[in-house]
PDB file of N, CA and C in Angstrom:
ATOM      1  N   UNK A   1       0.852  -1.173   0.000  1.00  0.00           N
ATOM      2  CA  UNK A   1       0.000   0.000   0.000  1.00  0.00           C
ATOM      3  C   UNK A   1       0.898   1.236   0.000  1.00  0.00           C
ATOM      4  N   UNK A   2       0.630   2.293  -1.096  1.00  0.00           N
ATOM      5  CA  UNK A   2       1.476   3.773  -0.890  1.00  0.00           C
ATOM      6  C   UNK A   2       0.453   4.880  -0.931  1.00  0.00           C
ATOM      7  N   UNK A   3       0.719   5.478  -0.175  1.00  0.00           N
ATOM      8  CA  UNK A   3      -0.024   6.958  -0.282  1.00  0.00           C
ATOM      9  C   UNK A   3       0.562   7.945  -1.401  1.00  0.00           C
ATOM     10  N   UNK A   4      -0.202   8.553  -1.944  1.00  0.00           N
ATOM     11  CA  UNK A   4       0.426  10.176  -2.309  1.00  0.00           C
ATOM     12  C   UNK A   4      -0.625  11.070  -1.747  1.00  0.00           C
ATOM     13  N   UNK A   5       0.302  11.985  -1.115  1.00  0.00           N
ATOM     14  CA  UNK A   5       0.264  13.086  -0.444  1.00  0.00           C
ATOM     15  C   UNK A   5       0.174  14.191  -0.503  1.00  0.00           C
ATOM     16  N   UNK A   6      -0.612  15.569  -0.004  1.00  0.00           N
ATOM     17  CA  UNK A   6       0.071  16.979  -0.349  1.00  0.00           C
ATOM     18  C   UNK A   6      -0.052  17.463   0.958  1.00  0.00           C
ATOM     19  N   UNK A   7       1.385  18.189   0.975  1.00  0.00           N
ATOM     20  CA  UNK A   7       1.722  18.662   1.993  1.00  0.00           C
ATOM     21  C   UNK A   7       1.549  20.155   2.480  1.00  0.00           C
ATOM     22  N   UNK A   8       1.457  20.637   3.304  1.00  0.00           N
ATOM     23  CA  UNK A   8       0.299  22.627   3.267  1.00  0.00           C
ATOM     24  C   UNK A   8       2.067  22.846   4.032  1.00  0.00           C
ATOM     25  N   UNK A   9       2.520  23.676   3.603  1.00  0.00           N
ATOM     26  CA  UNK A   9       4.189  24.120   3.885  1.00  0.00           C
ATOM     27  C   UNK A   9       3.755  25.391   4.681  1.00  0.00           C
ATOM     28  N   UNK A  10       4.690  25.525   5.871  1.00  0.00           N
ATOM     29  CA  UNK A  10       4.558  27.277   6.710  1.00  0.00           C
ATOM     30  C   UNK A  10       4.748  28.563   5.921  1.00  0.00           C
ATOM     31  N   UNK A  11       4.792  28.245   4.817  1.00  0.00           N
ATOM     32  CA  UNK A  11       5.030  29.272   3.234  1.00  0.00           C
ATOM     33  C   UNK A  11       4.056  29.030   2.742  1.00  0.00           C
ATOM     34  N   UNK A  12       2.536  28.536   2.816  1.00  0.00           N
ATOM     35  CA  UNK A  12       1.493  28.129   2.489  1.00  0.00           C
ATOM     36  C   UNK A  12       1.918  27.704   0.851  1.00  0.00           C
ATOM     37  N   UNK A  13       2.891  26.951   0.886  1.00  0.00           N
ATOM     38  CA  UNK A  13       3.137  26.217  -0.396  1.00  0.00           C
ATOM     39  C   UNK A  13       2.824  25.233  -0.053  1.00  0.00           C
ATOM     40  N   UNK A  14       2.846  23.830  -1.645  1.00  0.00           N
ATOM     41  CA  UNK A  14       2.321  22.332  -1.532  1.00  0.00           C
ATOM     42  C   UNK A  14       3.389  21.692  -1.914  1.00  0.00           C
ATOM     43  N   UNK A  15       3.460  20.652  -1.122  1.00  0.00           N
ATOM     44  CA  UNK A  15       4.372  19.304  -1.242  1.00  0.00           C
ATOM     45  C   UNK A  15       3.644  18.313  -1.753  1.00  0.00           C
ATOM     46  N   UNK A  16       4.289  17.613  -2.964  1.00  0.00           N
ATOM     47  CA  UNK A  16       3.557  16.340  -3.457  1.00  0.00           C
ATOM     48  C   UNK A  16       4.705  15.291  -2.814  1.00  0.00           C
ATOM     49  N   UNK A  17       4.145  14.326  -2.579  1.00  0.00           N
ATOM     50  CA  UNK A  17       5.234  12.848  -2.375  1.00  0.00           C
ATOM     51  C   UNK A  17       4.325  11.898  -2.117  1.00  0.00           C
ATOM     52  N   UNK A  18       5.155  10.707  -1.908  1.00  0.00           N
ATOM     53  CA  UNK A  18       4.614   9.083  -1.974  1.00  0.00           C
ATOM     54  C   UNK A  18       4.928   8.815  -0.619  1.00  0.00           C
ATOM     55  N   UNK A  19       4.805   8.013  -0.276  1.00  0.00           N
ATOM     56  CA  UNK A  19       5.150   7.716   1.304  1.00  0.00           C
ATOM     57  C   UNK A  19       3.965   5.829   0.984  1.00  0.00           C
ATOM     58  N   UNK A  20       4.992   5.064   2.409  1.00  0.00           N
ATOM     59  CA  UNK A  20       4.587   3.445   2.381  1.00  0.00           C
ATOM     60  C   UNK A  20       4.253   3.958   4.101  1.00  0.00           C
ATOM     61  N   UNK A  21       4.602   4.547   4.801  1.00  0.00           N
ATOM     62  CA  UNK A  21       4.057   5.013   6.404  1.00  0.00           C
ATOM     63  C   UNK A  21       3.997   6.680   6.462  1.00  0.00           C
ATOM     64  N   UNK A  22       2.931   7.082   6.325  1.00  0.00           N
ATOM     65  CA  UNK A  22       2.325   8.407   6.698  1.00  0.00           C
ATOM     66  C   UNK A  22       2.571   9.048   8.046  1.00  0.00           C
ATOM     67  N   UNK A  23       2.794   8.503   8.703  1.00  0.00           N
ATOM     68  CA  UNK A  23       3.002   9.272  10.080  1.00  0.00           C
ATOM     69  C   UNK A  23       4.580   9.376  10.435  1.00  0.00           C
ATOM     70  N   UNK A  24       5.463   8.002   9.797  1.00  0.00           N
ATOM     71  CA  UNK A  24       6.961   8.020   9.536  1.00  0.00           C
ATOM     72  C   UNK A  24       7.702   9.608   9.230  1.00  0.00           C
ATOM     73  N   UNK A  25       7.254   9.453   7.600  1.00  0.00           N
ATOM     74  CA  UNK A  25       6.761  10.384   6.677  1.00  0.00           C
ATOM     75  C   UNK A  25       7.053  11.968   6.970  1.00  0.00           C
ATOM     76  N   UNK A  26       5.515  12.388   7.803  1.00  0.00           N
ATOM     77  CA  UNK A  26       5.272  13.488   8.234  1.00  0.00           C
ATOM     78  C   UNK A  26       5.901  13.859   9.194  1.00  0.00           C
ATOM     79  N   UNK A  27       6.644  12.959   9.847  1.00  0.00           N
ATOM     80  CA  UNK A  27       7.775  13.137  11.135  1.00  0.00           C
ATOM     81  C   UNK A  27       8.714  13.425  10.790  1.00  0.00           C
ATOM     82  N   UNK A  28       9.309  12.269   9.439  1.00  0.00           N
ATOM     83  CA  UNK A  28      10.511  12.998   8.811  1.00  0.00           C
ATOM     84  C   UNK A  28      10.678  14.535   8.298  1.00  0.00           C
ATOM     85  N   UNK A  29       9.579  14.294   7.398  1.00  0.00           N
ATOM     86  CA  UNK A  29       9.505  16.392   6.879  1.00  0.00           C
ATOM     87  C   UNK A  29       9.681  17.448   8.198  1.00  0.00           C
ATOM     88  N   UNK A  30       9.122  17.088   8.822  1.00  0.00           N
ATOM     89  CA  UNK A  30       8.942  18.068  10.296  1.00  0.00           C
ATOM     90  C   UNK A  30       9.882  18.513  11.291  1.00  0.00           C
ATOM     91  N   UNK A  31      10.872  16.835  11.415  1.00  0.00           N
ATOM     92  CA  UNK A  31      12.142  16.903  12.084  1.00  0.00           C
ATOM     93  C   UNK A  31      13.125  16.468  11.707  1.00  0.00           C
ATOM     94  N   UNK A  32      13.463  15.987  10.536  1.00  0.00           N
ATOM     95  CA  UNK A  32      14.809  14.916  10.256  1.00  0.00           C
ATOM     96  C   UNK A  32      15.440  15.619   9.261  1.00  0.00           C
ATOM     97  N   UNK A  33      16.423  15.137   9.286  1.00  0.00           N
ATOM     98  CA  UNK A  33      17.174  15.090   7.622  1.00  0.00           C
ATOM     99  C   UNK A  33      16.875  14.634   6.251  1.00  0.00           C
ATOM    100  N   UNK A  34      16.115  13.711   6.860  1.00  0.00           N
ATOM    101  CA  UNK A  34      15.252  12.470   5.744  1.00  0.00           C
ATOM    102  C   UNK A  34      14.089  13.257   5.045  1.00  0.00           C
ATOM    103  N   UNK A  35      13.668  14.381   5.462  1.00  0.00           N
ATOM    104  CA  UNK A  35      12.816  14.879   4.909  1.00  0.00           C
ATOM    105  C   UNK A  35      13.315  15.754   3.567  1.00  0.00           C
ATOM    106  N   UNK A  36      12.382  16.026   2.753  1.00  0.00           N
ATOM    107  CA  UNK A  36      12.805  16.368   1.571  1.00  0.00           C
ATOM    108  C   UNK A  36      13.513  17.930   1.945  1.00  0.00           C
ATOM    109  N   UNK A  37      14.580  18.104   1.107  1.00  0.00           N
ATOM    110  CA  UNK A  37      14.770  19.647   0.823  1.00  0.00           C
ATOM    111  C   UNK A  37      13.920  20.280   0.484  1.00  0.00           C
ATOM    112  N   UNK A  38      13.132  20.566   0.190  1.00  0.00           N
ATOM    113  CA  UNK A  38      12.141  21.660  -0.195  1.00  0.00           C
ATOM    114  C   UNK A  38      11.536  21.617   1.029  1.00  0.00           C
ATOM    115  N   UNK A  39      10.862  20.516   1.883  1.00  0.00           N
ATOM    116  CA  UNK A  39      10.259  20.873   3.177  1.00  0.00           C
ATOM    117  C   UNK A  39      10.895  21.114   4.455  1.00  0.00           C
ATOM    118  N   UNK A  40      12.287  21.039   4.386  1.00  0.00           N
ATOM    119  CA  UNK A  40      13.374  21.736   5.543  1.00  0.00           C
ATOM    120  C   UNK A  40      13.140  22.764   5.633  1.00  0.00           C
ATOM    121  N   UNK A  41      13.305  23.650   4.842  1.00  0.00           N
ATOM    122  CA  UNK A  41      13.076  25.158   4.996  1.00  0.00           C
ATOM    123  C   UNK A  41      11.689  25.398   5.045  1.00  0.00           C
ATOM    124  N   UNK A  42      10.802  24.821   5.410  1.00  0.00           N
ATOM    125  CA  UNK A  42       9.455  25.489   5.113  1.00  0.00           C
ATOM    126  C   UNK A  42       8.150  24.090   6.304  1.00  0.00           C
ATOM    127  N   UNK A  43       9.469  24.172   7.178  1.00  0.00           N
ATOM    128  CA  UNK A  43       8.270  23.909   8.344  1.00  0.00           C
ATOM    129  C   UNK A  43       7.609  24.703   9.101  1.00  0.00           C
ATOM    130  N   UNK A  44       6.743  24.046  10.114  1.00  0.00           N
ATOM    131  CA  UNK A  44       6.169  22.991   9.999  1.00  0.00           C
ATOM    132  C   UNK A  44       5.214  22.965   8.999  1.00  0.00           C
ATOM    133  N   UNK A  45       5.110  21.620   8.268  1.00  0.00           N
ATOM    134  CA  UNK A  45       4.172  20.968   7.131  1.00  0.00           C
ATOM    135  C   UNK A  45       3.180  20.061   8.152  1.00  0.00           C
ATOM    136  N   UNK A  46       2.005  20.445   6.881  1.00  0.00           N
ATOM    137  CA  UNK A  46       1.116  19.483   7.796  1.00  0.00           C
ATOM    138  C   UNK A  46       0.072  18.746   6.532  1.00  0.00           C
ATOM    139  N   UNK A  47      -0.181  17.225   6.905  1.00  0.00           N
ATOM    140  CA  UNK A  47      -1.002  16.374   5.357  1.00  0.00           C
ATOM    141  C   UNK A  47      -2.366  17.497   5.663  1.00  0.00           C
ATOM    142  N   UNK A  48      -2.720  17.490   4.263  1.00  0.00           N
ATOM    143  CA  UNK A  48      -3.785  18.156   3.761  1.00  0.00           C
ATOM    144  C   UNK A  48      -4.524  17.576   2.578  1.00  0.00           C
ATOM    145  N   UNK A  49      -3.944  16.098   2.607  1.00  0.00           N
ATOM    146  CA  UNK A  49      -5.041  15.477   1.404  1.00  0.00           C
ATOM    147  C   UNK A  49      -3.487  13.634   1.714  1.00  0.00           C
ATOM    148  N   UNK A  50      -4.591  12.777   1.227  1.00  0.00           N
ATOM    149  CA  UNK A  50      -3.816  11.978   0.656  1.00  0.00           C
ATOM    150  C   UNK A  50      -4.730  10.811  -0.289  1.00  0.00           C
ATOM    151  N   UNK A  51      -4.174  10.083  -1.076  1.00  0.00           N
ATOM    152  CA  UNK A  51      -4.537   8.555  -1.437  1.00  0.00           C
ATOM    153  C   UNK A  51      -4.262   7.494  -0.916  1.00  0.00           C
ATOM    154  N   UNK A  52      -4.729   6.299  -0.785  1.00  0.00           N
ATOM    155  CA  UNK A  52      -3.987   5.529  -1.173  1.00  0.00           C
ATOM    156  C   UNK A  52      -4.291   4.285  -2.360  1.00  0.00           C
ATOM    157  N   UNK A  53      -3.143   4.163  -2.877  1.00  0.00           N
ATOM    158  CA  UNK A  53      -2.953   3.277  -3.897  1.00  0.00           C
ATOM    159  C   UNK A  53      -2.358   1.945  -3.893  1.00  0.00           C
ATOM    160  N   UNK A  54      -2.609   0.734  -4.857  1.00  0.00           N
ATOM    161  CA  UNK A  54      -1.983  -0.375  -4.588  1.00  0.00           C
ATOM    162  C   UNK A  54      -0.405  -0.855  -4.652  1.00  0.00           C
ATOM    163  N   UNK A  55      -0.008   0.037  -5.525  1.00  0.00           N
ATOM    164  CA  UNK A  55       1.514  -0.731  -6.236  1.00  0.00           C
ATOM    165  C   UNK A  55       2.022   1.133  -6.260  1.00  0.00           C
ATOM    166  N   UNK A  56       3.776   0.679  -6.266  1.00  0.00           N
ATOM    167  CA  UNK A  56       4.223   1.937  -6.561  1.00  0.00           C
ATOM    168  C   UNK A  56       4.314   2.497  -7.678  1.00  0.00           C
ATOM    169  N   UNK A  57       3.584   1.704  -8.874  1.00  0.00           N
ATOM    170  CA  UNK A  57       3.831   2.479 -10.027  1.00  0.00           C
ATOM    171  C   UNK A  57       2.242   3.147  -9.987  1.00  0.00           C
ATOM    172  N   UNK A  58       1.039   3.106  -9.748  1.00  0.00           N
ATOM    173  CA  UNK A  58       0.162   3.691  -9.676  1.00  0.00           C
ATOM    174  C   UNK A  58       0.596   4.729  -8.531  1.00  0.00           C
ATOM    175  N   UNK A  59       1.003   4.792  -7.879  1.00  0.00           N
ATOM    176  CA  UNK A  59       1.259   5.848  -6.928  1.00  0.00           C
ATOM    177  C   UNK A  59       2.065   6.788  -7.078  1.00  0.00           C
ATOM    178  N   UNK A  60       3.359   6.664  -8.145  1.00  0.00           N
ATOM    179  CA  UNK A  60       4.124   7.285  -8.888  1.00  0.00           C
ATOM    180  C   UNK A  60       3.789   8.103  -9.648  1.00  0.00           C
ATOM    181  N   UNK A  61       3.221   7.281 -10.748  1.00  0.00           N
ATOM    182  CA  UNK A  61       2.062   7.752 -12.025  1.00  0.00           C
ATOM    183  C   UNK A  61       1.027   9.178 -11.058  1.00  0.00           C
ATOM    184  N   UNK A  62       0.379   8.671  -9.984  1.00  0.00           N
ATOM    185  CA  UNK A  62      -0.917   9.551 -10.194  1.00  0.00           C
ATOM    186  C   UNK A  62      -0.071  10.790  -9.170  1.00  0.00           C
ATOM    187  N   UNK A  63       1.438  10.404  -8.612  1.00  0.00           N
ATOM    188  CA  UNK A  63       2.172  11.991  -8.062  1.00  0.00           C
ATOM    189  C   UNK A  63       2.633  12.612  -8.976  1.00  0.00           C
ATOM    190  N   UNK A  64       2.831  12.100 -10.116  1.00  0.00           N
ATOM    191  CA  UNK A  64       3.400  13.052 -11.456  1.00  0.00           C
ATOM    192  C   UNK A  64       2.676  13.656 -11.844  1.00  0.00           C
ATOM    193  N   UNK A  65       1.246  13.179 -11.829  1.00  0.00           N
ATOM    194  CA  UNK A  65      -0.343  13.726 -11.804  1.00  0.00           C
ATOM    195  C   UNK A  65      -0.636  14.986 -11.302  1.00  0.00           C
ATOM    196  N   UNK A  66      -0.690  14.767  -9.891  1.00  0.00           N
ATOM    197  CA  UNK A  66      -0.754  15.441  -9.019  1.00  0.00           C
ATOM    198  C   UNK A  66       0.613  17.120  -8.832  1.00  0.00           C
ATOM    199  N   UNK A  67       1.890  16.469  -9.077  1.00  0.00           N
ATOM    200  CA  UNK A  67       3.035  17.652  -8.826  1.00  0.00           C
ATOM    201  C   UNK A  67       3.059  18.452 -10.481  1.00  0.00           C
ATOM    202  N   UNK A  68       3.192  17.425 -10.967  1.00  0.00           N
ATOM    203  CA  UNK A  68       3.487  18.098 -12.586  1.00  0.00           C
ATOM    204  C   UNK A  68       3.023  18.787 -13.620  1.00  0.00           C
ATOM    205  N   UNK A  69       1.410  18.421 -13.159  1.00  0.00           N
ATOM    206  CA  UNK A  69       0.359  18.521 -14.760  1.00  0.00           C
ATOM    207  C   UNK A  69      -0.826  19.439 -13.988  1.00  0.00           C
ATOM    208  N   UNK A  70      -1.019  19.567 -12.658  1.00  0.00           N
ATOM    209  CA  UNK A  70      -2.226  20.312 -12.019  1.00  0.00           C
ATOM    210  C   UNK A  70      -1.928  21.434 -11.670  1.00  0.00           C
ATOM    211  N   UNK A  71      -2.044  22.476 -11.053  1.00  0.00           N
ATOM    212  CA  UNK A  71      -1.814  23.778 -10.782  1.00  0.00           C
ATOM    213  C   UNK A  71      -1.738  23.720  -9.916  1.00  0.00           C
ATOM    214  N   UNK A  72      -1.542  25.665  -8.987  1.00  0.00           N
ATOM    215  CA  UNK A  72      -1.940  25.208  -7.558  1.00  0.00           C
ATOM    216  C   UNK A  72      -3.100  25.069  -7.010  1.00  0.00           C
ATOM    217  N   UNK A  73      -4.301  25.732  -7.992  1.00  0.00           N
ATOM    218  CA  UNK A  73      -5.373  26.095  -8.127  1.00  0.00           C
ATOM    219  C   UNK A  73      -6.301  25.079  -8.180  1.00  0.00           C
ATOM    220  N   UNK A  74      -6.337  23.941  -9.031  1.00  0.00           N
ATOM    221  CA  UNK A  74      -6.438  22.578  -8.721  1.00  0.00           C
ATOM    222  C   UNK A  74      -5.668  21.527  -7.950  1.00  0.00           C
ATOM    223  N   UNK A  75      -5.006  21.854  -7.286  1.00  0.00           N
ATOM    224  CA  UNK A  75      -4.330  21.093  -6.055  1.00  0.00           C
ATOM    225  C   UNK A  75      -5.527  21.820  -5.046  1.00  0.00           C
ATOM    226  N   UNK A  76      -5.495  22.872  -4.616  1.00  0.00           N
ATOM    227  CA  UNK A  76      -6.485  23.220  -3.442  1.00  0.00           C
ATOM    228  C   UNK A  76      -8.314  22.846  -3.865  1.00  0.00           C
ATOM    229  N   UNK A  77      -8.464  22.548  -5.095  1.00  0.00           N
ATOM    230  CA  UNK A  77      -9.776  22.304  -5.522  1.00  0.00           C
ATOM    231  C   UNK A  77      -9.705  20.731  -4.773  1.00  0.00           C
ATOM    232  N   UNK A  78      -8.551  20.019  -5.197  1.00  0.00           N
ATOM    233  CA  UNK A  78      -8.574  18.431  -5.343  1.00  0.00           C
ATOM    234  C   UNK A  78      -8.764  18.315  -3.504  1.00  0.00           C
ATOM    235  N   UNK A  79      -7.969  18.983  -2.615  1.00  0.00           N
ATOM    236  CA  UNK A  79      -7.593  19.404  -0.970  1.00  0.00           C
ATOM    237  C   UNK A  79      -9.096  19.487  -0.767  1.00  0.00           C
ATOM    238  N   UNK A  80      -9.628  20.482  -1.251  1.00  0.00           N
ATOM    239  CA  UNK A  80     -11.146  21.101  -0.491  1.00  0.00           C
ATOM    240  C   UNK A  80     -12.488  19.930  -0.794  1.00  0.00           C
ATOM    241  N   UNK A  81     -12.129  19.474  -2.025  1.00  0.00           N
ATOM    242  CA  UNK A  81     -13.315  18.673  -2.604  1.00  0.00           C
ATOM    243  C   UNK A  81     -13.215  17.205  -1.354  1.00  0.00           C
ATOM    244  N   UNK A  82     -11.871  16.853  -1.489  1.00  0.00           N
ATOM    245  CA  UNK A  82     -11.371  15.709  -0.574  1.00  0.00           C
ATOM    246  C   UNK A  82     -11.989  16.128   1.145  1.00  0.00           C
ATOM    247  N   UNK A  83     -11.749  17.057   1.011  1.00  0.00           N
ATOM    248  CA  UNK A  83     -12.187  17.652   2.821  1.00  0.00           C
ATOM    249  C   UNK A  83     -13.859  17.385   2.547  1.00  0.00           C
ATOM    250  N   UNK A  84     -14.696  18.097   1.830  1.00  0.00           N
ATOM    251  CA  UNK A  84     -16.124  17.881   2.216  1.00  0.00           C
ATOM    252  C   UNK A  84     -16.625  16.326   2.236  1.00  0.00           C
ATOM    253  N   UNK A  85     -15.907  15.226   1.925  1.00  0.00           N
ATOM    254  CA  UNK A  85     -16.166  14.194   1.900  1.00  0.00           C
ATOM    255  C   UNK A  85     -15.750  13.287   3.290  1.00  0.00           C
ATOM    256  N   UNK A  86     -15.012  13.568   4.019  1.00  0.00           N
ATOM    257  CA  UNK A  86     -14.662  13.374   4.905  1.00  0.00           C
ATOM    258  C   UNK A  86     -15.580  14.042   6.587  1.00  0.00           C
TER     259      UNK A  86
END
């Protein structure tokens, strides 16, 4: 099982990534080294949407989706739509 993720940055920017433990994950970005460069400088991050998917190539595929091809504008549509369902 992998998640993809978006992450709400203290720069109210978005983090896309994959993650196999979500709470690992969000610990790393927050406090470690292990966390990505882009979210070192721009803690604390906090999840604001995720999936999950079966295999890592669907989870790959739909973060290239998600970081590459959507805006930010539809990243917060995909965030808000995901929130009223919950």
């Amino acid at each position: 099982m992998y998640f993809v993720y978006i992450l709400l940055c203290a720069d109210d920017s978005l983090y896309t990534g994959i993650a196999t433990n979500m709470e690992r994950r969000l610990e790393e970005h927050n406090s470690s080294d292990k966390g990505a460069k882009y979210t070192r400088g721009r803690r604390p991050v906090k999840i604001v949407y995720n999936e999950i998917l079966r295999t890592r190539s669907e989870a790959s595929k739909r973060e290239y989706e998600i970081k590459k091809k959507m805006t930010k504008a539809e990243k917060l549509k995909l965030i808000e739509d995901a929130s009223r369902l919950d």
